[in-house]
Protein backbone atom coordinates (compact mmCIF):
# COMPACT_ATOMS: atom_id res chain seq x y z
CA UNK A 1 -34.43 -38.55 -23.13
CA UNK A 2 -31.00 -37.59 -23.99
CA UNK A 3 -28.90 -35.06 -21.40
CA UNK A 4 -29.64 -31.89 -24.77
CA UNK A 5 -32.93 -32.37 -24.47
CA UNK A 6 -33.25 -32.74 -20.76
CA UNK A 7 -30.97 -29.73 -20.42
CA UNK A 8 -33.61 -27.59 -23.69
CA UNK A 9 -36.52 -28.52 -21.12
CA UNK A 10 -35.06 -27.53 -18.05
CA UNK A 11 -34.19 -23.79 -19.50
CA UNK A 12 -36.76 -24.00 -21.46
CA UNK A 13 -38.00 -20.18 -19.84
CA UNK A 14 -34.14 -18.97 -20.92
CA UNK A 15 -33.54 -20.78 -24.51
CA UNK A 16 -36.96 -19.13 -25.51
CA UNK A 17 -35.55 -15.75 -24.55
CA UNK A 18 -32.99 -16.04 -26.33
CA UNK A 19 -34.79 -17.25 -29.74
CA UNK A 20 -37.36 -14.57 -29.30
CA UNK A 21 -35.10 -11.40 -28.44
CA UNK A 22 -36.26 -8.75 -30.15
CA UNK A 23 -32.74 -8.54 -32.17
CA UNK A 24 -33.85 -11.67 -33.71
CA UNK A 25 -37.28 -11.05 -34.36
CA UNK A 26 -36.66 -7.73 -36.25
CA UNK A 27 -34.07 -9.92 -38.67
CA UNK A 28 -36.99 -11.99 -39.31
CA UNK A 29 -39.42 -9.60 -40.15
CA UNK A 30 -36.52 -7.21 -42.10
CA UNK A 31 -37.36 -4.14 -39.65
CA UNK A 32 -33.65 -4.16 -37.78
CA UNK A 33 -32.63 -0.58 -38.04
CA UNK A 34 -28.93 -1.04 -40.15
CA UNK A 35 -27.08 0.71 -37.04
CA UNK A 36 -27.85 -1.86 -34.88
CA UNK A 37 -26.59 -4.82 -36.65
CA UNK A 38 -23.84 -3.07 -37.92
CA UNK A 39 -22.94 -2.85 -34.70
CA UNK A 40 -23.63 -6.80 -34.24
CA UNK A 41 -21.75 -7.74 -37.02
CA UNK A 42 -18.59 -6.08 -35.62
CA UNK A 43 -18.86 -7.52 -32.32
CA UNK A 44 -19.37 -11.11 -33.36
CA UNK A 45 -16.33 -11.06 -35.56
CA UNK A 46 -15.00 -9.83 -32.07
CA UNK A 47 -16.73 -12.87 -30.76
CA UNK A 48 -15.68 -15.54 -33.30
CA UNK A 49 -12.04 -14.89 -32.95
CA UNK A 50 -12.00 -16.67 -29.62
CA UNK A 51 -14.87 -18.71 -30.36
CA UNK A 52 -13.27 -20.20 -32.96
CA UNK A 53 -10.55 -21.22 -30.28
CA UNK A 54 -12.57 -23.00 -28.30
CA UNK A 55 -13.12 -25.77 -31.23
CA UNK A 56 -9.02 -26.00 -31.19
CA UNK A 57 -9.20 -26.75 -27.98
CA UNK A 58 -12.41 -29.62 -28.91
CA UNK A 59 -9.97 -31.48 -30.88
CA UNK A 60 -7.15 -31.03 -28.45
CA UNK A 61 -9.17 -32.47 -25.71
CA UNK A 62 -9.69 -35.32 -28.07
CA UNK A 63 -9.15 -38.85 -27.89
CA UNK A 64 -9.67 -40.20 -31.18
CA UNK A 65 -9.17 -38.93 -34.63
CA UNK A 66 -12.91 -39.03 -35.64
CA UNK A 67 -13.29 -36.25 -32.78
CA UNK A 68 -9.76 -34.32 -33.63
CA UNK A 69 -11.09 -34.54 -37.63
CA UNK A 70 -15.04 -32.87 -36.65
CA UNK A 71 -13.43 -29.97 -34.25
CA UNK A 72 -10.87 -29.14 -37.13
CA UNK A 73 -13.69 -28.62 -39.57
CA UNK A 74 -15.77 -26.78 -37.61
CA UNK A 75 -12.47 -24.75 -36.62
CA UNK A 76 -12.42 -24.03 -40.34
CA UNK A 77 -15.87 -23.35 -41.48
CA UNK A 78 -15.51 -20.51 -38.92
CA UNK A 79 -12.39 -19.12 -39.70
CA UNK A 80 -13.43 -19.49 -43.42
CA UNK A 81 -17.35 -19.71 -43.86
CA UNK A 82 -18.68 -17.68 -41.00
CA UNK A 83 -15.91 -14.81 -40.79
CA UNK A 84 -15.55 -14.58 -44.31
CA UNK A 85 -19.45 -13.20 -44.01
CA UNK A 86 -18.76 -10.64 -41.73
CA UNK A 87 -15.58 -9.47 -43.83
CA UNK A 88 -18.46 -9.46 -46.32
CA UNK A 89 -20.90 -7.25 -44.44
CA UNK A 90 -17.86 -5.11 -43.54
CA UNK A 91 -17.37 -4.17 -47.14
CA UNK A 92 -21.11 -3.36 -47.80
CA UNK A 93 -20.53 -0.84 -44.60
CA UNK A 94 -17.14 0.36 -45.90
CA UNK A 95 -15.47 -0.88 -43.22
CA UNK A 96 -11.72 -2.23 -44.17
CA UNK A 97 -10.37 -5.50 -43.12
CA UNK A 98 -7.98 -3.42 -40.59
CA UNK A 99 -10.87 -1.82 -39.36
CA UNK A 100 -12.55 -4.83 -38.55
CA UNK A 101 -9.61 -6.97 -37.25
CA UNK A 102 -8.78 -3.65 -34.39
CA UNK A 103 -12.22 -3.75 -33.40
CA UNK A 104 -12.16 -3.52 -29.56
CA UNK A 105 -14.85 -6.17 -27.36
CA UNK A 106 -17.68 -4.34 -25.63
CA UNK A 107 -17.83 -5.14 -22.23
CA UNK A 108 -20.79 -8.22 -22.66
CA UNK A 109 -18.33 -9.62 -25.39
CA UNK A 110 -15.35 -9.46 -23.49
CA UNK A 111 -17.58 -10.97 -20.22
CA UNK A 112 -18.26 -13.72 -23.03
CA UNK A 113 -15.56 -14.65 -24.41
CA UNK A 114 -13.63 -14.70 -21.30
CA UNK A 115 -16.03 -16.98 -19.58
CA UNK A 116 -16.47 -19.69 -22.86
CA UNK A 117 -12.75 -19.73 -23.03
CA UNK A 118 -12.48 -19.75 -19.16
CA UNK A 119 -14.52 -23.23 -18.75
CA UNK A 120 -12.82 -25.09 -21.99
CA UNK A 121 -9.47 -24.15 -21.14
CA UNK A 122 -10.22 -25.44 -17.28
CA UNK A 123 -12.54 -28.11 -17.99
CA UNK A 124 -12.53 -31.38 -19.95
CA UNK A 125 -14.76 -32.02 -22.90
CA UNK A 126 -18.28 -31.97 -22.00
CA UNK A 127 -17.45 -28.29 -20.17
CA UNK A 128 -16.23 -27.42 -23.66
CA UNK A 129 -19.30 -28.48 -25.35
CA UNK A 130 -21.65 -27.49 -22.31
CA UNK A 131 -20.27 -24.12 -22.94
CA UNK A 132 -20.25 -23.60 -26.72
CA UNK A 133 -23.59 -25.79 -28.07
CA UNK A 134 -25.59 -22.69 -26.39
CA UNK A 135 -24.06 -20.23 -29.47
CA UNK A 136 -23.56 -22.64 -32.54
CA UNK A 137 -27.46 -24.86 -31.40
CA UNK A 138 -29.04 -21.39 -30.71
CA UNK A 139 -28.00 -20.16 -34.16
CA UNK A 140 -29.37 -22.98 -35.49
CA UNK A 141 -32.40 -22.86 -34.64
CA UNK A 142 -32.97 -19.44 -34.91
CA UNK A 143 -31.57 -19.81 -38.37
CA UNK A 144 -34.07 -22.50 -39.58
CA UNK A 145 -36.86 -20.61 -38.06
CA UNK A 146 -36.31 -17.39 -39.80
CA UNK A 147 -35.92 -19.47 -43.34
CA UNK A 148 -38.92 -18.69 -44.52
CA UNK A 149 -39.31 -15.33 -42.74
CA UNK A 150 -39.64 -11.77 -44.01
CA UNK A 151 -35.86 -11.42 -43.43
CA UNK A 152 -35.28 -14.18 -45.86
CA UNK A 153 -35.79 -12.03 -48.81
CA UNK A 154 -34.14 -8.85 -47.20
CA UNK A 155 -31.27 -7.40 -48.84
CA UNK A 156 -28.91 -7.06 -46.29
CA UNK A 157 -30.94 -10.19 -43.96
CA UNK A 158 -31.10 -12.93 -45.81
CA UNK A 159 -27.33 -13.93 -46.16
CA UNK A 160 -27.29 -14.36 -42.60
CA UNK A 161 -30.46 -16.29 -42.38
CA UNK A 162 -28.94 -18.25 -45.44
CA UNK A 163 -25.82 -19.11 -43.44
CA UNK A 164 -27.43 -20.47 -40.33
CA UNK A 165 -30.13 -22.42 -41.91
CA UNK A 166 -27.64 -24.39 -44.32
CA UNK A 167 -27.74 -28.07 -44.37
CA UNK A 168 -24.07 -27.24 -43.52
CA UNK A 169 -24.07 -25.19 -40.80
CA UNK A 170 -27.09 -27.81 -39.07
CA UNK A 171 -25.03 -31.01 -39.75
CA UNK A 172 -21.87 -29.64 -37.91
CA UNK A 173 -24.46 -28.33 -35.13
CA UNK A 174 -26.25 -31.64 -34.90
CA UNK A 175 -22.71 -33.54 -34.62
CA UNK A 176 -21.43 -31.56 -31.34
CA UNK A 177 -25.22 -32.21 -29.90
CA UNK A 178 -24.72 -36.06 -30.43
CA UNK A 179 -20.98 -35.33 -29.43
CA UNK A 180 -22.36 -34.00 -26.13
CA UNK A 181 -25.24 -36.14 -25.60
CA UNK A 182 -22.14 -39.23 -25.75
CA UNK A 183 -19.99 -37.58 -23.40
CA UNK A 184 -22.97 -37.34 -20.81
CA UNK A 185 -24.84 -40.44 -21.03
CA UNK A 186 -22.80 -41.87 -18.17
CA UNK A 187 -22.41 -39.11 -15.50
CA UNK A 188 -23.83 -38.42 -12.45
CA UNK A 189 -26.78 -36.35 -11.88
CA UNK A 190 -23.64 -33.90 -9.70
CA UNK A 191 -21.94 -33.89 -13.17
CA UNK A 192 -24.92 -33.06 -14.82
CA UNK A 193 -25.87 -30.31 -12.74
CA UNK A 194 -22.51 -28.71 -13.31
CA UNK A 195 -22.75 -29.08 -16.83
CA UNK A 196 -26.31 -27.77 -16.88
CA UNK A 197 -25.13 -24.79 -15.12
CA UNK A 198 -22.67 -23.41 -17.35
CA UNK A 199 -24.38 -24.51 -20.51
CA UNK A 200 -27.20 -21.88 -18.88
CA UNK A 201 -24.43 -19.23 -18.00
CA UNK A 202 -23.31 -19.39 -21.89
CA UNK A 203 -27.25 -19.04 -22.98
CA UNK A 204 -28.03 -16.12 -20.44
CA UNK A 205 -24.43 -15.00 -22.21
CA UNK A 206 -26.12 -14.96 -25.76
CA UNK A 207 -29.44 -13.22 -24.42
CA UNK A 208 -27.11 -10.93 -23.54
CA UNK A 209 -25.16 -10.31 -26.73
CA UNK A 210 -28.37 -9.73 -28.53
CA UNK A 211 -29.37 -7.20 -26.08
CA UNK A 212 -25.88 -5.64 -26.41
CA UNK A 213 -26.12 -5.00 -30.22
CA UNK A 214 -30.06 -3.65 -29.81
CA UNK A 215 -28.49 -0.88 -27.22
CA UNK A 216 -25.10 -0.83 -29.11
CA UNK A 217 -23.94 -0.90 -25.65
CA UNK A 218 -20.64 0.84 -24.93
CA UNK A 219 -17.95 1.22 -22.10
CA UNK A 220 -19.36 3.63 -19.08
CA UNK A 221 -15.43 5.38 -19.50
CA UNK A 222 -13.63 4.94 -22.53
């Protein structure tokens, strides 16, 4: 069994948590009151502006073009693709591009994003994907399980869905798995264990972020 899957069992109890938040459930079945993922949407462009960092650092860390080449496309799609849906969203809520470029982290984003950036600054490659497949695989998944949903056919739901179930969006996933999977074939079972650890820190991180958008949680003193 490859180190993803070995890693998918072991937290199995936490990766199902995450799939089955309520958050994503209620996209699914087109219930999510409007608020609360207008809320979401803000924060994850928050989000993706230091996410998409992390892949510049991927094809830093690189030693080999082939590697260099798949973290610069990913870079792009979401700088271009994925962002490009939230400035999207934004308009629908009448919410300029300022508006949504100022937007200030919420503390579970800012937690977040410090920590991903934290470990792939710090650490070599397989911290860097240990840290980031937990977002971009979770997506995924949750993406192509919602495809034929309620929330497919939603008018406000569905372009997400759409986005995260793409052939596109699952090939660029599926490379950093087998990216990952290469890295780790070789390590120890210490290296492992570190690796398994923060690729569960990031994943208790996105259980979190969905909770944070269902509360539309906000700073105790502004």
């Amino acid at each position: 069994m490859v180190f993803s899957q070995e890693i998918l069992t072991e937290l199995s109890d936490v990766w199902q948590a995450n799939l089955k938040h309520p958050f994503v459930q209620e996209i699914g079945e087109g219930t999510l009151p409007v608020e609360k993922f207008k809320y979401y949407m803000i924060q994850d462009y928050v989000y993706l502006i230091d996410y998409a960092k992390i892949f510049a650092l991927g094809a830093l860390k690189s030693t080999d073009l082939e590697s260099m080449t798949q973290f610069s496309t990913i870079l792009h799609s979401t700088l271009t693709d994925e962002m490009a849906l939230h400035r999207q969203y934004a308009a629908q809520f009448n919410i300029s591009e300022e508006t949504l470029a100022s937007a200030q982290p919420a503390p579970t984003t800012l937690a977040y994003t410090n920590y991903l950036l934290s470990v792939s600054q710090t650490g070599g490659q397989a911290e860097l994907l240990a840290a980031l497949l937990p977002c971009m695989w979770g997506y995924e998944t949750i993406g192509k399980s919602l495809s034929h949903s309620p929330g497919s056919k939603h008018v406000l739901y569905s372009q997400w869905i759409e986005m995260y179930s793409s052939p596109e969006f699952s090939a660029l996933t599926k490379w950093l798995i087998q990216k990952f999977d290469s890295i780790t074939a070789k390590q120890t079972v210490e290296q492992r264990t570190h690796l398994t650890s923060i690729f569960k820190n990031a994943l208790r991180y996105e259980v979190l972020f969905w909770e944070m958008a269902y509360q539309e949680e906000k700073w105790l003193v502004q």
